[in-house]
Protein backbone atom coordinates (compact mmCIF):
# COMPACT_ATOMS: atom_id res chain seq x y z
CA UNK A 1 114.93 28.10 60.24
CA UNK A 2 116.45 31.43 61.59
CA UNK A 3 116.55 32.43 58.03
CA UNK A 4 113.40 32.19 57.59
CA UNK A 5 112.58 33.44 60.70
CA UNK A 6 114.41 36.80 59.98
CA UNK A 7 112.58 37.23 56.12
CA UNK A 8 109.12 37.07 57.74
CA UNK A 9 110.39 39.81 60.17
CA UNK A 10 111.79 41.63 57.70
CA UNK A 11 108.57 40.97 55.56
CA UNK A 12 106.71 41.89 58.44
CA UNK A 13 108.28 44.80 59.57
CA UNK A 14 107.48 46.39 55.54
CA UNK A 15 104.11 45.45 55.98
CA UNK A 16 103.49 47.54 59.14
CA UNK A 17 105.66 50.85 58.12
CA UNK A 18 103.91 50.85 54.85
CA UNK A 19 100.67 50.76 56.43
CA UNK A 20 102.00 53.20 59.09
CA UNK A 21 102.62 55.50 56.05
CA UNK A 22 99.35 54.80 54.37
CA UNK A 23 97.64 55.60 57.83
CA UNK A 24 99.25 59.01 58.59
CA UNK A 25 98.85 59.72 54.51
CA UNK A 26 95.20 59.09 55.36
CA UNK A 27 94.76 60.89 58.24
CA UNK A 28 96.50 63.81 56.21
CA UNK A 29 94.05 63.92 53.50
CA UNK A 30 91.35 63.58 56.42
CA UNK A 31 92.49 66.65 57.69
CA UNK A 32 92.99 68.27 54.66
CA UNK A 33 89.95 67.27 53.11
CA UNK A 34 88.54 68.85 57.05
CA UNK A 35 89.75 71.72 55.94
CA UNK A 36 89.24 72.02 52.26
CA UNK A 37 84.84 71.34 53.64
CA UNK A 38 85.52 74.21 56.46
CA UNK A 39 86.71 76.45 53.75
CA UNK A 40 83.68 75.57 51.23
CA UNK A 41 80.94 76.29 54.39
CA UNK A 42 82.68 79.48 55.14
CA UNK A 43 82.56 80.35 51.13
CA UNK A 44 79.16 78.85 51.06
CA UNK A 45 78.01 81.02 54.16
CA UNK A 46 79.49 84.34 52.83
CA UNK A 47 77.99 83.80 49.43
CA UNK A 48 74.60 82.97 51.25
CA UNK A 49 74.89 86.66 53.30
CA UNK A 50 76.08 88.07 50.31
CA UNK A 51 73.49 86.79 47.95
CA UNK A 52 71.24 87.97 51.30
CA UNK A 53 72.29 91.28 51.43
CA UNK A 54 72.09 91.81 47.30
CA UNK A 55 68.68 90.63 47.35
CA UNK A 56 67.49 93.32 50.11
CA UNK A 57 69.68 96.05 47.61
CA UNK A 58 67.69 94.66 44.87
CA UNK A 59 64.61 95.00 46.69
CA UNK A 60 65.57 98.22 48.07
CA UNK A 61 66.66 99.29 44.54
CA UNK A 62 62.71 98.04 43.39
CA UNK A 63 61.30 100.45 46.22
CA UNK A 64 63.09 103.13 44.94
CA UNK A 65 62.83 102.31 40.93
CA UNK A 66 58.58 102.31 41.67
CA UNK A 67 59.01 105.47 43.80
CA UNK A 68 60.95 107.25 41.17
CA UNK A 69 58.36 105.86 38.51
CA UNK A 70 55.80 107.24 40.64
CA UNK A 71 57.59 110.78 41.22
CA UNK A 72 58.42 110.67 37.28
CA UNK A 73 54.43 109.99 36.22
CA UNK A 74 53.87 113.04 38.82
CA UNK A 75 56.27 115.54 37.38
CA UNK A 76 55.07 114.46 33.34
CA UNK A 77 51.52 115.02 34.85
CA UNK A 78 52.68 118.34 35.91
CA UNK A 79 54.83 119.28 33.14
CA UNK A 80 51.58 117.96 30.93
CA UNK A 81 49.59 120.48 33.02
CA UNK A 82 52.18 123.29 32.89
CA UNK A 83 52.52 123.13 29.56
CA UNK A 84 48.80 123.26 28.37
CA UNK A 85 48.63 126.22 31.23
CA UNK A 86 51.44 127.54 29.10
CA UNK A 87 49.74 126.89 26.18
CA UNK A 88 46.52 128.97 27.37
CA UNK A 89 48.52 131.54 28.16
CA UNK A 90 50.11 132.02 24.64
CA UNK A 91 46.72 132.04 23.39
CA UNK A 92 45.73 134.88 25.60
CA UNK A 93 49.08 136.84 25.37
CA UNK A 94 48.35 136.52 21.41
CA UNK A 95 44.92 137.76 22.16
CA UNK A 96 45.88 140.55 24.34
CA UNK A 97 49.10 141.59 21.25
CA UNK A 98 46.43 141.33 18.42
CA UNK A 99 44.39 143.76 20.72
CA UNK A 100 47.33 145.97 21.47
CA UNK A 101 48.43 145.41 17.61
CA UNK A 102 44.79 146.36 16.39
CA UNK A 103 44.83 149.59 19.20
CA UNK A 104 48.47 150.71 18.03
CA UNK A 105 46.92 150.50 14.62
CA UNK A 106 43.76 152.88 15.80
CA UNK A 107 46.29 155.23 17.63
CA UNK A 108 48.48 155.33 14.63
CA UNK A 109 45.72 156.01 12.06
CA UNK A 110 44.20 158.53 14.37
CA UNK A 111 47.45 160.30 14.76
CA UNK A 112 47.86 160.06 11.08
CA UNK A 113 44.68 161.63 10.51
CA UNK A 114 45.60 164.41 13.46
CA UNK A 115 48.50 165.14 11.39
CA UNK A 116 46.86 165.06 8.39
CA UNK A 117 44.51 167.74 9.63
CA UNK A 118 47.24 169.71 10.91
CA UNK A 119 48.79 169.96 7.92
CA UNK A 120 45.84 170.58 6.15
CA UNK A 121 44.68 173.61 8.41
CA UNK A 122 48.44 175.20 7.41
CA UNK A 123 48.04 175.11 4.08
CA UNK A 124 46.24 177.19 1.94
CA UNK A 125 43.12 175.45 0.36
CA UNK A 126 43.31 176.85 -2.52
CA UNK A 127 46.48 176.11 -3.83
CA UNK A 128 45.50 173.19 -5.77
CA UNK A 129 42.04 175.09 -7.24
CA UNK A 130 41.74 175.64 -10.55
CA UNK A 131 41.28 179.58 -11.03
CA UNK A 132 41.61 179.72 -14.84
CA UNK A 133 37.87 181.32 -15.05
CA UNK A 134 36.39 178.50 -13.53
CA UNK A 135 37.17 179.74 -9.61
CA UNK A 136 36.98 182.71 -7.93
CA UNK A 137 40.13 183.78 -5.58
CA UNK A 138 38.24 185.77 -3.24
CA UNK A 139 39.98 189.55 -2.84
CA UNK A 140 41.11 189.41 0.76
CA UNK A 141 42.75 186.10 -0.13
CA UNK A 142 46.80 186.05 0.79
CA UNK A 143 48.59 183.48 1.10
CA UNK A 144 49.89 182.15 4.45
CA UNK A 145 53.35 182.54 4.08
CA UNK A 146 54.58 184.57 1.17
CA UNK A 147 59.08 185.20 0.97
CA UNK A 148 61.38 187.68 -1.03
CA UNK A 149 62.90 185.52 -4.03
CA UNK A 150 66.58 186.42 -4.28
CA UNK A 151 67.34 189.01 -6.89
CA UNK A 152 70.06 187.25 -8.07
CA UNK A 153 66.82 185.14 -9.88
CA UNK A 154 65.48 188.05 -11.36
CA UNK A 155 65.52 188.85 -15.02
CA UNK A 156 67.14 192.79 -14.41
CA UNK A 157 65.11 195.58 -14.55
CA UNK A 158 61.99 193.75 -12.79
CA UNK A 159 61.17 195.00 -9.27
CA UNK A 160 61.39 193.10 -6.21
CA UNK A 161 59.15 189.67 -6.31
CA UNK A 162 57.54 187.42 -4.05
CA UNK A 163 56.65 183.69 -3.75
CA UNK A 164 55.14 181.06 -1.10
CA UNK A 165 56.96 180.76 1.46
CA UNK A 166 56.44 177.26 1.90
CA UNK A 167 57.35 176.44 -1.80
CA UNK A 168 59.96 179.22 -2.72
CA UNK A 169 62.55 176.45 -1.81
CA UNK A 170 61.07 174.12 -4.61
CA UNK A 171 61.58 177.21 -6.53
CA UNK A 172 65.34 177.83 -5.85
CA UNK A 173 66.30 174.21 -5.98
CA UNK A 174 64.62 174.23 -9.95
CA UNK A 175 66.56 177.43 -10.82
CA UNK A 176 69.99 175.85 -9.45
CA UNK A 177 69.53 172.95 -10.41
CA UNK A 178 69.45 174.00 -14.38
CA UNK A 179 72.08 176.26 -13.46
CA UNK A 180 74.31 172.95 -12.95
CA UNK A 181 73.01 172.30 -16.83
CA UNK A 182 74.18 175.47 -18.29
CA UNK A 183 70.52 176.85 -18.55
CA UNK A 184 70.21 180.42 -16.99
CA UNK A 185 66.70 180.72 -15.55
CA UNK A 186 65.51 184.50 -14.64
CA UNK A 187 61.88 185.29 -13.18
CA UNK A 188 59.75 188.13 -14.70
CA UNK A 189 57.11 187.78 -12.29
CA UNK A 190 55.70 185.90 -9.31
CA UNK A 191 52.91 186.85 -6.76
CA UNK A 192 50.32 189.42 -7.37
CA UNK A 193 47.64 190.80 -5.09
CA UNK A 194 44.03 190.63 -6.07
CA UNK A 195 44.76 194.90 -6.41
CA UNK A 196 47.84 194.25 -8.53
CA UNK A 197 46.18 191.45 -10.59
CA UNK A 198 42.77 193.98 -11.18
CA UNK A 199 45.56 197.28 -11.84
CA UNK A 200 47.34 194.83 -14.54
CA UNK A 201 44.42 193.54 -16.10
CA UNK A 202 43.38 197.17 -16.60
CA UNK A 203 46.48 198.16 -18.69
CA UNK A 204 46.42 195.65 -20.54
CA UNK A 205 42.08 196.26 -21.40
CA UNK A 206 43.71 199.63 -22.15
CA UNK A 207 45.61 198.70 -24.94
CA UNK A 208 44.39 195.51 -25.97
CA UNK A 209 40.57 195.36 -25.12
CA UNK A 210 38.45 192.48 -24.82
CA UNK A 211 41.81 190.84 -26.40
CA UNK A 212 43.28 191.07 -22.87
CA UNK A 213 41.10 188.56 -22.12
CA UNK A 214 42.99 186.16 -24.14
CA UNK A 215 45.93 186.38 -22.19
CA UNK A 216 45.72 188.52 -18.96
CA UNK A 217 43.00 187.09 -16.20
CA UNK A 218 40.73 189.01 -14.22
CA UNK A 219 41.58 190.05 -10.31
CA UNK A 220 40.31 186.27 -8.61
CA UNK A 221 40.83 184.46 -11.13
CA UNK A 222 44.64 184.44 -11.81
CA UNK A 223 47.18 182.26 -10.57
CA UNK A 224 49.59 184.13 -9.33
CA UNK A 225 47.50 185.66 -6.67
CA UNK A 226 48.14 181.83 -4.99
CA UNK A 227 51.79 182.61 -5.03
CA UNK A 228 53.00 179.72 -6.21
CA UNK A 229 52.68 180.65 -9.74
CA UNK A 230 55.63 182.33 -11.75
CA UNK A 231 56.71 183.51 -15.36
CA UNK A 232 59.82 181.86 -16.51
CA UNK A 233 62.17 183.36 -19.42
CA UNK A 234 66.01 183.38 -20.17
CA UNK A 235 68.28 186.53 -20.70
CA UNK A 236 67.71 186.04 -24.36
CA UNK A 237 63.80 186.27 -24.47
CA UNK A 238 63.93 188.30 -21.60
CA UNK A 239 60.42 188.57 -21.70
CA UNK A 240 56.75 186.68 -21.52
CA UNK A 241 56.83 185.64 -25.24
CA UNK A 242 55.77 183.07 -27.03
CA UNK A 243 59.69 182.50 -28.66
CA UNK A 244 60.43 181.41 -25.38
CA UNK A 245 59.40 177.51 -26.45
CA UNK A 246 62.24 177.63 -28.90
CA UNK A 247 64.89 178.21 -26.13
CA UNK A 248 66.73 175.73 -24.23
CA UNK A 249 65.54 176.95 -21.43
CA UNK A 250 61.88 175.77 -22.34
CA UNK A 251 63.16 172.75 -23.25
CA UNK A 252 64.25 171.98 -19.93
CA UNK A 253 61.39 173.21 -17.82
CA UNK A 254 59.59 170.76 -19.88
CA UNK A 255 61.79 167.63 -19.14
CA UNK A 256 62.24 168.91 -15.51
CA UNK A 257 59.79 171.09 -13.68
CA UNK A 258 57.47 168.83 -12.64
CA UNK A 259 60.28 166.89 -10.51
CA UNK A 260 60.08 170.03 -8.45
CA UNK A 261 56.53 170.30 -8.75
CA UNK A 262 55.80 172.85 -11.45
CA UNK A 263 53.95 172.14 -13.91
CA UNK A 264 53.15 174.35 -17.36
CA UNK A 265 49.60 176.12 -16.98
CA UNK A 266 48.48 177.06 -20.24
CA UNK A 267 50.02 174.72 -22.92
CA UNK A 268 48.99 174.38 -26.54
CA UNK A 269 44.92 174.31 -27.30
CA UNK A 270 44.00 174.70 -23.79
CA UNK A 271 40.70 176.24 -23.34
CA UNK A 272 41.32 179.60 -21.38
CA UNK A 273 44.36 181.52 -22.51
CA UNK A 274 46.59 181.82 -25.39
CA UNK A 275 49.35 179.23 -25.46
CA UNK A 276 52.20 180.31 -22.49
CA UNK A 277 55.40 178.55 -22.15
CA UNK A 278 56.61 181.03 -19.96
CA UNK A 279 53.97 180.63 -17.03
CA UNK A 280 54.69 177.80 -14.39
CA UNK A 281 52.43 177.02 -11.24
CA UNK A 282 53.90 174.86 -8.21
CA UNK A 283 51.53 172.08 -7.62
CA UNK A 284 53.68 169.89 -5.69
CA UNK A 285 55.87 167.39 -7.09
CA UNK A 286 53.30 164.49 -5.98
CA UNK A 287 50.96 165.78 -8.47
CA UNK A 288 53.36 167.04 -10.63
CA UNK A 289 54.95 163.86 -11.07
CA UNK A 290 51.25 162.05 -11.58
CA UNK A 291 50.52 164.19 -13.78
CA UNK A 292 53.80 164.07 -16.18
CA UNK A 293 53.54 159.93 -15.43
CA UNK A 294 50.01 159.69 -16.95
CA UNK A 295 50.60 162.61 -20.22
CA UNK A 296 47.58 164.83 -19.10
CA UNK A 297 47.58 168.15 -17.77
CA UNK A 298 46.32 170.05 -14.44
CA UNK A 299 42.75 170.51 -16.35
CA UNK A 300 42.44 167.40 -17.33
CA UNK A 301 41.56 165.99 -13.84
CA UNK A 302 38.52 166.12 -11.75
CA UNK A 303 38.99 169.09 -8.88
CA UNK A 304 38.06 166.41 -6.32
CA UNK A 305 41.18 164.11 -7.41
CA UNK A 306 43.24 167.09 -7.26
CA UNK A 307 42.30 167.64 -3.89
CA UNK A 308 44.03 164.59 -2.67
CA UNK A 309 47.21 165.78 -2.96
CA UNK A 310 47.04 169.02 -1.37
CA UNK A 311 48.09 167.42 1.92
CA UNK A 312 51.22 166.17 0.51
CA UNK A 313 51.65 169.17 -1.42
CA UNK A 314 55.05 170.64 0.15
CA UNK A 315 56.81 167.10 1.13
C-alpha cells in the first residue's frame, strides 16, 4: 500500500514539474512571440512613414518634373524664336554683304577706270598710231618723256641718241639680254624731231628722188618721231642694210623682240616701204606678244583694236 502510495507521488510529482516546464516554456514563447509582434508594428510603422514620406518626394519630384517640362517647352519656344530671329538676321546680314560686295565691286571698277584714265592721260596717244603714210604726227608733237640711251649701245661713230623715257628700259633689258646670248646689238638711230625727220628726208630726195620715198618717210609721218622706234644692226653690218637679215643678230630680234615689246615695222611685201630688218618700234609687249601669238603684223589690225592696248602699253 505505501508502495503504491509513493509511485503515484512520484508519478504525480512528474506530472506537475513537466507541466510547470511546459507552462513557463509557454509563457516564454508568449513573451517572445510579444515581442517578435512589437518588433513587426514598429517595422510596419516605419515602413508606413517611410513609404509616407517617399510618396510626398515622389509627388514633390512630379511638381518639379512638370515644372521643369514647363520651363523646358519655354526655353525650346525661345530658342525656336531665337533661332528664326537668327535666321532673319543672316538673311539681312547676307543682304547688307551682297550690297557692300556689289558697292566694293562699283568702287573697285570705278577706281579701275580712275586709274585707267590716269594712265591714259600720261601716255602719249599716239604711240600705238599707225604713221606709215596713213597718219599724220603733227610737228609740235614730242613725246612726254624722252632719255639719253647709253653710248655704250651705240654702233661708234653715231652721235648721241634718244628714246622714250618710259620704254628705254624695255630697250636696255632687249640689248642685255642678247648680250647674255653672244649677240652684240648696237643702235644707229632712235628719236627724231619732226625738223630732223623733214632735214633727213631732204638728203635723201637729194640723192635719191622720188626713190626716197621708198624708204625714208616724210616729217609726220615717221616713226621715230614717237620715240619708241629704233634701227637695229650689229658691228658687222654696221649699218641700215638689207644684209642685216642674214646676221644672227636678225635672227634673234625675230625670235625675241616682241617679248620686250618690239616688234619689226616694215617686213617683207608690206605696203609702204622697202623691206627693213633693221627698223624696230616698241609697241608694248601686250601687243607685241598678241601679235607674234596670232602670225600677223602691226598693219594687219584694225587701229581701234590697237587702241586697247595702249593703256597697258608700258606694264
Amino acid at each position: 500500500m505505501i508502495q503504491k502510495a509513493g509511485i503515484w507521488f512520484a508519478s504525480t510529482l512528474t506530472i506537475i514539474i513537466i507541466l510547470s516546464g511546459v507552462t513557463v516554456y509557454l509563457f516564454i514563447q508568449k513573451q517572445n512571440q510579444a515581442e517578435k509582434i512589437k518588433f513587426l508594428l514598429e517595422e510596419r510603422n516605419y515602413f508606413l512613414l517611410e513609404n509616407a514620406s517617399t510618396t510626398n518626394k515622389l509627388e514633390s519630384a512630379n511638381l518639379t518634373i512638370i515644372t521643369l517640362t514647363e520651363q523646358i517647352n519655354y526655353l525650346n519656344e525661345e530658342t525656336s524664336r531665337l533661332n528664326n530671329k537668327i535666321a532673319d538676321n543672316d538673311l539681312e546680314l547676307n543682304r547688307e554683304k551682297n550690297k557692300n560686295e556689289e558697292f566694293a565691286g562699283k568702287i573697285k571698277k570705278i577706281s579701275g577706270t580712275i586709274e585707267v584714265l590716269d594712265k591714259l592721260s600720261k601716255t602719249d596717244e599716239e604711240l600705238l598710231a599707225k604713221y606709215s603714210k596713213t597718219y599724220f604726227l603733227n610737228e609740235n608733237f614730242i613725246p612726254m618723256k624722252v632719255s639719253k640711251i647709253d653710248e655704250k649701245y651705240i654702233l661708234a661713230g653715231k652721235k648721241d641718241q634718244y628714246f622714250h623715257g618710259d620704254a628705254i628700259k624695255f630697250l636696255i633689258d632687249m640689248i642685255e639680254e642678247a648680250s647674255k646670248d653672244g649677240i652684240d646689238l648696237k643702235i644707229i638711230s632712235a628719236y627724231r624731231s619732226f625738223e630732223e625727220q623733214a632735214d633727213l628726208k631732204g638728203q635723201f630726195s637729194q640723192i635719191y628722188g622720188t626713190g626716197a620715198n621708198t624708204f625714208s618717210a616724210d616729217q609726220g609721218y615717221s616713226e621715230h618721231q614717237l620715240g619708241t622706234t629704233v634701227d637695229i644692226t650689229d658691228k658687222a653690218t654696221a649699218g641700215t642694210y638689207t644684209s642685216f637679215e642674214n646676221t644672227e643678230a636678225f635672227v634673234w630680234l625675230q625670235d625675241n623682240a616682241h617679248r620686250f615689246g618690239f616688234i619689226l615695222s616694215y617686213p617683207k611685201n608690206n605696203n609702204f616701204y622697202i623691206y627693213e630688218p633693221w627698223h624696230w618700234r616698241f609697241i608694248g609687249r601686250d601687243l607685241a606678244k598678241d601679235l607674234n601669238r596670232n602670225k600677223v603684223s602691226f598693219q594687219d589690225w584694225d587701229q581701234r583694236k590697237i587702241d586697247e592696248y595702249l593703256v597697258k602699253i608700258f606694264d
